[in-house]
Structure formats: C-alpha cells, structure tokens
PDB file of N, CA and C in Angstrom:
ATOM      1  N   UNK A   1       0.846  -1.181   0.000  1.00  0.00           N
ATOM      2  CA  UNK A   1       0.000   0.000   0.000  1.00  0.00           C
ATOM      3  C   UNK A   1       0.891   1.244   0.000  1.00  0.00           C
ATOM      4  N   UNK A   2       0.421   2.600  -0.632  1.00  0.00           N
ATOM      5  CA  UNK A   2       1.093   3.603  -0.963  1.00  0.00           C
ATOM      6  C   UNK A   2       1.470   4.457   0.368  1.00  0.00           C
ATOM      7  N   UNK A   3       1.324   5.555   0.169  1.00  0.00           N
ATOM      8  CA  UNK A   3       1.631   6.495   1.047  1.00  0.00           C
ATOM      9  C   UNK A   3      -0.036   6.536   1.636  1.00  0.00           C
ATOM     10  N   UNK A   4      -0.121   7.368   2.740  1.00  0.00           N
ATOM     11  CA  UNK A   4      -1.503   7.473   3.686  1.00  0.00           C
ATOM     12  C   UNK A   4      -1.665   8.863   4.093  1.00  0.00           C
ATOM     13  N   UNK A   5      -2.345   9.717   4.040  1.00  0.00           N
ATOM     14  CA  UNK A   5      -2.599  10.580   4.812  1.00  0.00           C
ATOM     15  C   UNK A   5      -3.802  10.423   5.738  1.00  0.00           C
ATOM     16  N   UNK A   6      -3.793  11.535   6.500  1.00  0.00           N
ATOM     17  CA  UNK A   6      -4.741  11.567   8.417  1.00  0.00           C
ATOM     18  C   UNK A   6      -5.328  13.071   8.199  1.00  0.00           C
ATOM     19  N   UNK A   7      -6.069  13.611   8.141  1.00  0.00           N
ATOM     20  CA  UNK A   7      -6.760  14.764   8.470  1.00  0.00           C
ATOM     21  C   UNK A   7      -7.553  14.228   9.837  1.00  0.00           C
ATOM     22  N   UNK A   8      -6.520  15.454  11.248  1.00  0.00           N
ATOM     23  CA  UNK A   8      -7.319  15.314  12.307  1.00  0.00           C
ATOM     24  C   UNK A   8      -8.173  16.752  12.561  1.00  0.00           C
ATOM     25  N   UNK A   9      -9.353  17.203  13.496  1.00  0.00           N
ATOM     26  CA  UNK A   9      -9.837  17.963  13.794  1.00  0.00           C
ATOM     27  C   UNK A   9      -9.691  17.715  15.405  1.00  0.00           C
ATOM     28  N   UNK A  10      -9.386  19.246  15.721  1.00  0.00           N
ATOM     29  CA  UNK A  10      -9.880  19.463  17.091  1.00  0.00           C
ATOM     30  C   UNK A  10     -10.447  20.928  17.651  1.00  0.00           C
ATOM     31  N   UNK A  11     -10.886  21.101  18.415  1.00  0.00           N
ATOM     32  CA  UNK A  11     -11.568  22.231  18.774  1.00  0.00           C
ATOM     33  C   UNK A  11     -10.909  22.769  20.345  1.00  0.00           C
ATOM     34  N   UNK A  12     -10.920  23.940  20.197  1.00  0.00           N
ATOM     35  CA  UNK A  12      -9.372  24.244  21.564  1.00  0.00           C
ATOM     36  C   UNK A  12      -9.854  25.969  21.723  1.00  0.00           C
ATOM     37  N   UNK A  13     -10.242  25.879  23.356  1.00  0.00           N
ATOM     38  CA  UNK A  13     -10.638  26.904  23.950  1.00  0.00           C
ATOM     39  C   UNK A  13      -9.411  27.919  23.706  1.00  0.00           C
ATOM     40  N   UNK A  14      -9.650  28.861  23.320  1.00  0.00           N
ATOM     41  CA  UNK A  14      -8.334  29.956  23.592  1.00  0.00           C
ATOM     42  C   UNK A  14      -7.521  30.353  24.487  1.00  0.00           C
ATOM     43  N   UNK A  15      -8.037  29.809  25.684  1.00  0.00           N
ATOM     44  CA  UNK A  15      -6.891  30.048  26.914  1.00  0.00           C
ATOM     45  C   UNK A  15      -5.997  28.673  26.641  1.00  0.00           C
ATOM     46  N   UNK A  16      -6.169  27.416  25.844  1.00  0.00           N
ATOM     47  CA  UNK A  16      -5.588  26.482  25.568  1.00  0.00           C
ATOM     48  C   UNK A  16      -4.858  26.301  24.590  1.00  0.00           C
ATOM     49  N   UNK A  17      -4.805  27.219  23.482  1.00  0.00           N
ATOM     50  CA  UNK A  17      -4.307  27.044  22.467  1.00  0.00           C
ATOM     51  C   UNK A  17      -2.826  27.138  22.187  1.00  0.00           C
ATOM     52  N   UNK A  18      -2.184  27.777  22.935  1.00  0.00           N
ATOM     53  CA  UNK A  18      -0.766  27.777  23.179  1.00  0.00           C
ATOM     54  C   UNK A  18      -0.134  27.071  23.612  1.00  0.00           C
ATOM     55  N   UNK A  19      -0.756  26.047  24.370  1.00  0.00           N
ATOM     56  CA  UNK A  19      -0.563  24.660  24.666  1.00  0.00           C
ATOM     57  C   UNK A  19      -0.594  23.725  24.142  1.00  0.00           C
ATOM     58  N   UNK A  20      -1.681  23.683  23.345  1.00  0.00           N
ATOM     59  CA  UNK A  20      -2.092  23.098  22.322  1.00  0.00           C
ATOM     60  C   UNK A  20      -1.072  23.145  21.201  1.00  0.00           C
ATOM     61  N   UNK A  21      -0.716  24.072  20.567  1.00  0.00           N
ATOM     62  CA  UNK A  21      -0.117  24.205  19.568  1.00  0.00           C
ATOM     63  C   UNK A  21       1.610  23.513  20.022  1.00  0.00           C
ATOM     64  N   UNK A  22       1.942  23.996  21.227  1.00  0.00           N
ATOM     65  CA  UNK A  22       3.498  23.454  21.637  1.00  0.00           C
ATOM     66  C   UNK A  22       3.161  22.007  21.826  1.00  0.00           C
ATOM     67  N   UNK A  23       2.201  21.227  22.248  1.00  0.00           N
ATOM     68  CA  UNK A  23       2.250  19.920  22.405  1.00  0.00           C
ATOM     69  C   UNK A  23       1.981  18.949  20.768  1.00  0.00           C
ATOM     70  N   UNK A  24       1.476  20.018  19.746  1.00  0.00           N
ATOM     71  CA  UNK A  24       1.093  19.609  18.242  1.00  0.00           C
ATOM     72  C   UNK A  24       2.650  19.103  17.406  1.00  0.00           C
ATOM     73  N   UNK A  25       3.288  20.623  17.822  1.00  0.00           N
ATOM     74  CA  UNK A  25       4.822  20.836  17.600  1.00  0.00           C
ATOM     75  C   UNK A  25       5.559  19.275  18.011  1.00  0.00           C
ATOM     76  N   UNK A  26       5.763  19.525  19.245  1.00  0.00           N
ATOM     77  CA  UNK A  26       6.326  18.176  20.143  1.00  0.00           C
ATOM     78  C   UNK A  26       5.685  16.810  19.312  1.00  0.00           C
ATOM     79  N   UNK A  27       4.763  16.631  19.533  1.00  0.00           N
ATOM     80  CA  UNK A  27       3.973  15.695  18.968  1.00  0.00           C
ATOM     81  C   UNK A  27       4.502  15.302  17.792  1.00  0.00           C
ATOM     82  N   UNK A  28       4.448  16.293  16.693  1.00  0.00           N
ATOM     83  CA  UNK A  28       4.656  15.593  14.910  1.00  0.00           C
ATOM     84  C   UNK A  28       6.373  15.660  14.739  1.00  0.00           C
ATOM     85  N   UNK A  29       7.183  16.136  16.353  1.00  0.00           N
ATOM     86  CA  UNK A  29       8.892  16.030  15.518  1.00  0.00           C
ATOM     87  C   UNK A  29       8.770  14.254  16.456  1.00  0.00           C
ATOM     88  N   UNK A  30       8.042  14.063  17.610  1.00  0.00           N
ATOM     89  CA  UNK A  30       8.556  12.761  18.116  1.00  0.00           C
ATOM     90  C   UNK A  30       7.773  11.763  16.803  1.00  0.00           C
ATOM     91  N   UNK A  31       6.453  12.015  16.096  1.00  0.00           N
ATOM     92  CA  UNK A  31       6.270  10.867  15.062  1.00  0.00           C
ATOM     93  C   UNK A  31       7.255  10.978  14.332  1.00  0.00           C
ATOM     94  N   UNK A  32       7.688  12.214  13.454  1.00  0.00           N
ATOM     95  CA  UNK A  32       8.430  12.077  12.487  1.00  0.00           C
ATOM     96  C   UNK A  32       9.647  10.948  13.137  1.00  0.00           C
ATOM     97  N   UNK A  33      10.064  11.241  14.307  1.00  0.00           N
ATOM     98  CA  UNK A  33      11.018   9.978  14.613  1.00  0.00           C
ATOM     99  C   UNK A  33      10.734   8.438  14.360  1.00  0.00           C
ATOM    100  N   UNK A  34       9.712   8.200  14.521  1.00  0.00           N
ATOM    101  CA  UNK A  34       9.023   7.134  14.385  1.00  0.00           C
ATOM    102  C   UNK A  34       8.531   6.426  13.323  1.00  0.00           C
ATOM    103  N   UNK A  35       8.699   7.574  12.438  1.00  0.00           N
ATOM    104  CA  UNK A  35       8.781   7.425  10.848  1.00  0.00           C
ATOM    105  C   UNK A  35       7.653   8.471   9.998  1.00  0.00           C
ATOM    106  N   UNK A  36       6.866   8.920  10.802  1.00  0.00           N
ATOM    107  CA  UNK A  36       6.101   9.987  10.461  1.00  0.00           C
ATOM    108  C   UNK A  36       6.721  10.929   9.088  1.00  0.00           C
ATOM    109  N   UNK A  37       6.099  11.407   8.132  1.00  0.00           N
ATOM    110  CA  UNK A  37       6.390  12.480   7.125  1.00  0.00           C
ATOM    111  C   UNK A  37       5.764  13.780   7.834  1.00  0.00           C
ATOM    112  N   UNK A  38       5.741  14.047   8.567  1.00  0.00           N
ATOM    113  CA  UNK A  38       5.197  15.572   8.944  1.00  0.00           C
ATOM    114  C   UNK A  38       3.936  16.169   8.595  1.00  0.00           C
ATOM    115  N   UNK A  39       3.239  17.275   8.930  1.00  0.00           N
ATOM    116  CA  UNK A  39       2.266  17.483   9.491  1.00  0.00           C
ATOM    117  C   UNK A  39       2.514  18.722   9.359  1.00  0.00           C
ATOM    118  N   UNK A  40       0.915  19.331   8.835  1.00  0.00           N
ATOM    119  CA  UNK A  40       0.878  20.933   8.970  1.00  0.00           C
ATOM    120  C   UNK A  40      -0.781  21.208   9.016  1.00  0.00           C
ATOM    121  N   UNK A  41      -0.477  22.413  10.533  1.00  0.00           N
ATOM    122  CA  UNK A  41      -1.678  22.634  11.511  1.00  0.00           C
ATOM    123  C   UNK A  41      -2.142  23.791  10.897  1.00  0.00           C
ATOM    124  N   UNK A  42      -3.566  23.682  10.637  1.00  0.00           N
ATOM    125  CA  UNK A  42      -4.216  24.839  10.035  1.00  0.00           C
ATOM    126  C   UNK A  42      -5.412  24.839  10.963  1.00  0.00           C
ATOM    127  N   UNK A  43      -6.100  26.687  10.526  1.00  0.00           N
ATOM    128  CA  UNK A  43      -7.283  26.613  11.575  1.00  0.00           C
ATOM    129  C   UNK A  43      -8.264  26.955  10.312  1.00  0.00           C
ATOM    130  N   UNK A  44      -9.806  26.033  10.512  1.00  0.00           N
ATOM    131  CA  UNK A  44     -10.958  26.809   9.365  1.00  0.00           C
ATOM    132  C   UNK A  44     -11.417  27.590  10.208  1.00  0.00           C
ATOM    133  N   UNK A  45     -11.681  28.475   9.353  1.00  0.00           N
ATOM    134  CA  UNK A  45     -12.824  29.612   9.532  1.00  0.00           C
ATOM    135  C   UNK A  45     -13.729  29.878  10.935  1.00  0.00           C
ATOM    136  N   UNK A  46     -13.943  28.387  11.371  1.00  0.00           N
ATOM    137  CA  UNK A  46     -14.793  28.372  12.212  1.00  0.00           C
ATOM    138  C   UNK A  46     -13.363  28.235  13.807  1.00  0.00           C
ATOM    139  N   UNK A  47     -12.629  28.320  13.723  1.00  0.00           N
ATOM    140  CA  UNK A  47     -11.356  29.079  14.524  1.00  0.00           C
ATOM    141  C   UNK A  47     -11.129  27.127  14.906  1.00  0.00           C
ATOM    142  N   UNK A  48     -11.997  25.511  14.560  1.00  0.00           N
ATOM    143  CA  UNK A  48     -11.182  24.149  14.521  1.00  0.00           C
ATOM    144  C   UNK A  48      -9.687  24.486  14.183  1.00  0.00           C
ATOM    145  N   UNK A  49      -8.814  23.504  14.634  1.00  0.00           N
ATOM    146  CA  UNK A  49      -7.890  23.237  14.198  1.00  0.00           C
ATOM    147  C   UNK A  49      -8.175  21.925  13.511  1.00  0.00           C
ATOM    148  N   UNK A  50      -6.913  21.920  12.426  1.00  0.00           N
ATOM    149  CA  UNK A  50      -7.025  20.764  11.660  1.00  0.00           C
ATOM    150  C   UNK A  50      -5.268  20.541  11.136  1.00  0.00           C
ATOM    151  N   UNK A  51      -5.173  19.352  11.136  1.00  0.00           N
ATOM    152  CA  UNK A  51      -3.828  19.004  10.957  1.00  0.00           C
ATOM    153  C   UNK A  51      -3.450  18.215   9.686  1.00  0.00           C
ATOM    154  N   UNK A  52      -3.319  18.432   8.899  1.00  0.00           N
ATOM    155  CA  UNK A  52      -3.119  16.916   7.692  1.00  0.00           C
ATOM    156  C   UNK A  52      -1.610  16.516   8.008  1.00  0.00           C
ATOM    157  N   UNK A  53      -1.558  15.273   8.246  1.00  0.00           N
ATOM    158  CA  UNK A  53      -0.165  14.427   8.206  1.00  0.00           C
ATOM    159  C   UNK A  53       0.041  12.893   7.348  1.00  0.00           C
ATOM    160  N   UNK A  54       1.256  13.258   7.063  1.00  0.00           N
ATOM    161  CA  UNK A  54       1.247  12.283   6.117  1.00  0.00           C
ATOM    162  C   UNK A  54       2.656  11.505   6.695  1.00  0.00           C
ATOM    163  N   UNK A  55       1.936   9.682   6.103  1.00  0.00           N
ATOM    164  CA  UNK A  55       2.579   8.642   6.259  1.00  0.00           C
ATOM    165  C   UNK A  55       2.809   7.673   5.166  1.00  0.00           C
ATOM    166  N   UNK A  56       4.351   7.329   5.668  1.00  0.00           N
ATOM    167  CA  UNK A  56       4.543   5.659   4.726  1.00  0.00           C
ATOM    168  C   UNK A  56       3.841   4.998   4.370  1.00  0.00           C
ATOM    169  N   UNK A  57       2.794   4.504   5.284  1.00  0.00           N
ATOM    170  CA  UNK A  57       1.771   3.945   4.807  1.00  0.00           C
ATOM    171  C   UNK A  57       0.869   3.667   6.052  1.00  0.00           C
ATOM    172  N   UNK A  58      -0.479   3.226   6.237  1.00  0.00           N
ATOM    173  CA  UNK A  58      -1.629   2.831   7.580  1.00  0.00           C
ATOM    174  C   UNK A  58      -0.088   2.379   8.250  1.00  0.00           C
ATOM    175  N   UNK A  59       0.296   0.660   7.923  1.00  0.00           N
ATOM    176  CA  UNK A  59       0.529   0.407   9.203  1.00  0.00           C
ATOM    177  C   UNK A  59       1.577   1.003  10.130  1.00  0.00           C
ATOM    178  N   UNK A  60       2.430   1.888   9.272  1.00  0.00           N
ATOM    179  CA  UNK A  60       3.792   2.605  10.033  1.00  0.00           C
ATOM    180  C   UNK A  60       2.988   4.131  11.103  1.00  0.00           C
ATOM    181  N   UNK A  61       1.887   4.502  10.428  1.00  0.00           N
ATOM    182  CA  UNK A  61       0.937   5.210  11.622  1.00  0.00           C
ATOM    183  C   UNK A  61       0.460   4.352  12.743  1.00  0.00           C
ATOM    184  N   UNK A  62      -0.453   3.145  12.681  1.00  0.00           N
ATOM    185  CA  UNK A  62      -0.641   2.751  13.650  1.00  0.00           C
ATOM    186  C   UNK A  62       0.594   2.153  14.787  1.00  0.00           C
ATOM    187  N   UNK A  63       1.759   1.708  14.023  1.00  0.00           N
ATOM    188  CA  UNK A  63       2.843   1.567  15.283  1.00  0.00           C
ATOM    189  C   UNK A  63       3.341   2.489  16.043  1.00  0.00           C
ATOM    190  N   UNK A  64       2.812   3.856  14.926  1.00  0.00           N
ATOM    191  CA  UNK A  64       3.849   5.088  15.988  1.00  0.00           C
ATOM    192  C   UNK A  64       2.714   5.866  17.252  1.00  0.00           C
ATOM    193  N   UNK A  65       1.474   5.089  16.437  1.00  0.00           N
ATOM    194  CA  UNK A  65       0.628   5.416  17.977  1.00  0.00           C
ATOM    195  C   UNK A  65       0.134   4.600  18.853  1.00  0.00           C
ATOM    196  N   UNK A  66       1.189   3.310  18.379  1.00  0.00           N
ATOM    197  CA  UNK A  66       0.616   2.344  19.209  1.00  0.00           C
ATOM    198  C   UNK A  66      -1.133   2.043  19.673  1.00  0.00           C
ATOM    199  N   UNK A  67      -1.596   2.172  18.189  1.00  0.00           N
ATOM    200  CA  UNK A  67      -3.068   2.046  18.788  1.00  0.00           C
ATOM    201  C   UNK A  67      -3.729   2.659  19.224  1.00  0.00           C
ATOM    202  N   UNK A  68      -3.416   3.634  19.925  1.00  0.00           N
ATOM    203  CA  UNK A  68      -4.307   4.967  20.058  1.00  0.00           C
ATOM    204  C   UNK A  68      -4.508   5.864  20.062  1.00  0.00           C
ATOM    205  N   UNK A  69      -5.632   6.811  20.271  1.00  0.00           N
ATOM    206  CA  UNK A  69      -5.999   8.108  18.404  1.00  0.00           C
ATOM    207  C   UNK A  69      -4.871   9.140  19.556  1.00  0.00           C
ATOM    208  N   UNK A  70      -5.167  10.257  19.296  1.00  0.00           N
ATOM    209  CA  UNK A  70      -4.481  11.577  19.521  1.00  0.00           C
ATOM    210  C   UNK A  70      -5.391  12.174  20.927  1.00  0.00           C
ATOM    211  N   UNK A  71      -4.981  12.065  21.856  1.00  0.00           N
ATOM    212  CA  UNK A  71      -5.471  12.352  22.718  1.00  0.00           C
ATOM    213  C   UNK A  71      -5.989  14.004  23.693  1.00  0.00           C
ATOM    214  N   UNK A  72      -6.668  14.152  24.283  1.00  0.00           N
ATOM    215  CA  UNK A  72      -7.582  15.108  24.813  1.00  0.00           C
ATOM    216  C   UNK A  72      -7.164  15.696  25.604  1.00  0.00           C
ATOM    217  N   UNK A  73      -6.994  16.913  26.338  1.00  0.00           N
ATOM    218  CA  UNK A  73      -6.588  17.573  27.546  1.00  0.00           C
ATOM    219  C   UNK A  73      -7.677  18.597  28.195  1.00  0.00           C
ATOM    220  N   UNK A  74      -7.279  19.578  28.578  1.00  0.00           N
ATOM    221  CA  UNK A  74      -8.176  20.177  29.927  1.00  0.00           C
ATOM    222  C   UNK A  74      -8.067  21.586  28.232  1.00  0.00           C
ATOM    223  N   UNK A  75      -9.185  21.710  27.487  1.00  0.00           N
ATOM    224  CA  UNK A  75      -9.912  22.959  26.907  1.00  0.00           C
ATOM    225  C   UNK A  75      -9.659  22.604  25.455  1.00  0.00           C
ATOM    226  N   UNK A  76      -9.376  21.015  24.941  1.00  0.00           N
ATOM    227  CA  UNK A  76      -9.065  20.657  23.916  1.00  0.00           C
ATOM    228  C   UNK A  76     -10.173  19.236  23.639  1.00  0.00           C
ATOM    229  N   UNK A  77     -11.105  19.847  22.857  1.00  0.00           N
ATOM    230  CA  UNK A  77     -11.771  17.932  22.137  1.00  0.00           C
ATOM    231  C   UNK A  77     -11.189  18.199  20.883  1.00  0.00           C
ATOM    232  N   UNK A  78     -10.980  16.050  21.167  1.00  0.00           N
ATOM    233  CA  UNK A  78     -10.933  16.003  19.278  1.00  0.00           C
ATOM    234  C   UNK A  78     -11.787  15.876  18.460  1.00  0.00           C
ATOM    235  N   UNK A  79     -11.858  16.248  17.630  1.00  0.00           N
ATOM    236  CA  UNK A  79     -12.989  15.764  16.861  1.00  0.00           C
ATOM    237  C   UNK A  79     -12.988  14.775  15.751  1.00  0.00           C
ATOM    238  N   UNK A  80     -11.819  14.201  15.396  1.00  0.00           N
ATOM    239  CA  UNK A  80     -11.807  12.753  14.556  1.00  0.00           C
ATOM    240  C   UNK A  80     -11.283  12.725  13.408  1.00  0.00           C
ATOM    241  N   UNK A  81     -11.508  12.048  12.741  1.00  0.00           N
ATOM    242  CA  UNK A  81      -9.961  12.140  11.894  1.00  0.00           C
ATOM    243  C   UNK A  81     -10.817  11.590  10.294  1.00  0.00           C
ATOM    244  N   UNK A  82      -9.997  11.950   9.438  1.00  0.00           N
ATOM    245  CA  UNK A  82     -10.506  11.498   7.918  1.00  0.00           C
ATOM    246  C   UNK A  82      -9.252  10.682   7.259  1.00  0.00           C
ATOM    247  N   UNK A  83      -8.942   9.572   7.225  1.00  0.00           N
ATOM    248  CA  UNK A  83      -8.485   8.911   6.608  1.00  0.00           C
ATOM    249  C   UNK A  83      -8.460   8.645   4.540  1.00  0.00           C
ATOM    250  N   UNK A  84      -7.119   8.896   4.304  1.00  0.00           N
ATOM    251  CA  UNK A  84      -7.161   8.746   2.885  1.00  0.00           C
ATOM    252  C   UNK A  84      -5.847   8.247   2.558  1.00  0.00           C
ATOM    253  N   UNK A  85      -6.135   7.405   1.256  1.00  0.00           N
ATOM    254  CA  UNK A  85      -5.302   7.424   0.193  1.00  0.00           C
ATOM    255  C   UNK A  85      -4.457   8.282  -0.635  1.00  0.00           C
ATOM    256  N   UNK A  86      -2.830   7.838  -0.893  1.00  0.00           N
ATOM    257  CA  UNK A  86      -2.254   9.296  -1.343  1.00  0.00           C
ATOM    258  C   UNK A  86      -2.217   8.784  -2.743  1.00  0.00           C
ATOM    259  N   UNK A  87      -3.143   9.196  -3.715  1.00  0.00           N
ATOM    260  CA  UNK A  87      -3.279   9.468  -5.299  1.00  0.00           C
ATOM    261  C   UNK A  87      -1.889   9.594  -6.362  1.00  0.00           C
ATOM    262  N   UNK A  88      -2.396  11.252  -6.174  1.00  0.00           N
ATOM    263  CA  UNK A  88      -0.800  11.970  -6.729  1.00  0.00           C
ATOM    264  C   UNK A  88      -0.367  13.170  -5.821  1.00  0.00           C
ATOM    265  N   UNK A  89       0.851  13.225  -5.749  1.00  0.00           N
ATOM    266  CA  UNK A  89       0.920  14.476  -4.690  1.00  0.00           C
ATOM    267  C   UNK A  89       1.857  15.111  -5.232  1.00  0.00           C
ATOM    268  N   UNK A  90       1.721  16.369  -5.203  1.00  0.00           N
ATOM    269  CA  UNK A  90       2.196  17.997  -5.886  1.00  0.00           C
ATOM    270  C   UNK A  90       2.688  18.804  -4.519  1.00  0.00           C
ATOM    271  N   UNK A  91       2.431  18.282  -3.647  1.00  0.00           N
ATOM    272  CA  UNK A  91       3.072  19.096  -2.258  1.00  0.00           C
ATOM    273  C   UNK A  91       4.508  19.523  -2.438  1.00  0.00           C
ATOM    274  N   UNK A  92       5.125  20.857  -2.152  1.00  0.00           N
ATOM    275  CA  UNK A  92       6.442  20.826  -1.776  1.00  0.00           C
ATOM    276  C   UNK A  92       6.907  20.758  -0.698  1.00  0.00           C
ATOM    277  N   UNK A  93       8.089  20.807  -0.316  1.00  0.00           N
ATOM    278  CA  UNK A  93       8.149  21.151   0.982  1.00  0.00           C
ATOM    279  C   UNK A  93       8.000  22.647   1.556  1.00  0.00           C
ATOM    280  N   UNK A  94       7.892  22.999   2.648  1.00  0.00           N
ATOM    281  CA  UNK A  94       7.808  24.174   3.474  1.00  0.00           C
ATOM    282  C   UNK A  94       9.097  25.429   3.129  1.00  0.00           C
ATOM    283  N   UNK A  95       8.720  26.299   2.593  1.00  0.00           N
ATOM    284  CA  UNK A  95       9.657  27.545   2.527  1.00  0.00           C
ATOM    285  C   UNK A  95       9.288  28.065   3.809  1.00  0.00           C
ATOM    286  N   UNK A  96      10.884  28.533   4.497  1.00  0.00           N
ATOM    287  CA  UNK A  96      11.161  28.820   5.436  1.00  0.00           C
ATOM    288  C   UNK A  96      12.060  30.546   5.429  1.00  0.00           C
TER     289      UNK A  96
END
C-alpha cells in the first residue's frame, strides 16, 4: 500500500491554544522519529484546528501510535480524523 494521509480535527478553547499548539509541535517532531512524514496545523474559519499528516503507509501510523488516536486535555476535544489514500501528490516542501 502507498503512502496514507490523516486529516485530524480538534476544537481548543483559547486560553488552551498555546498549549495546544506546543504539544502539536512536540507531537509531529517525536512521530516524524518514528517514521512519520510531517504534518501541517491549520485553523478553518470556524477558529477548529485541523492538521493533515502524512505517512509511509496505515501500518507505520498505527505503530507510531501504538493504537491509540491523539489524545484530549483540559480545553481541547478532538474531533476525529478522515483517513485517505495518497493518489498523486504535488506538495512541496515548506519555505522557510
């Protein structure tokens, strides 16, 4: 199987979000260790966060979370994730 991407959603009170965002950070450099391709956090309109990250493939995601989803804290729900197939991809990397 090809490459995989994850679109997660979560919803994050504003006194939380700075927290939120440093534990997102932390979060996608320890997957990338794990074999993760990285991850980039966007907010819609409606002020959700949403993350698309992309992987080797399903099963090299499920080992690096050992089974379970992305977890919850004190002014943060998740709201769930969209699973897909990677087609063709035109992504570059990040200008810095």
């Amino acid at each position: 199987m090809g490459e995989f991407a994850v679109i997660y959603r979560w919803r994050v009170e504003p006194e939380a979000e700075a927290a939120f965002r440093k534990r997102w950070h932390e979060g996608t450099e320890r997957l990338k260790e794990l074999g993760g391709l990285g991850s980039c956090l966007c907010r819609e309109a409606d002020s959700t966060f949403l993350a698309f990250a992309r992987w080797p493939s399903e099963e090299t995601r499920a080992a690096a979370f050992g089974g379970s989803a992305p977890s919850e804290w004190p002014g943060v729900t998740y709201l769930g994730e969209t699973k897909l197939l990677v087609e063709d991809d035109l992504l570059i990397g990040p200008r810095r």
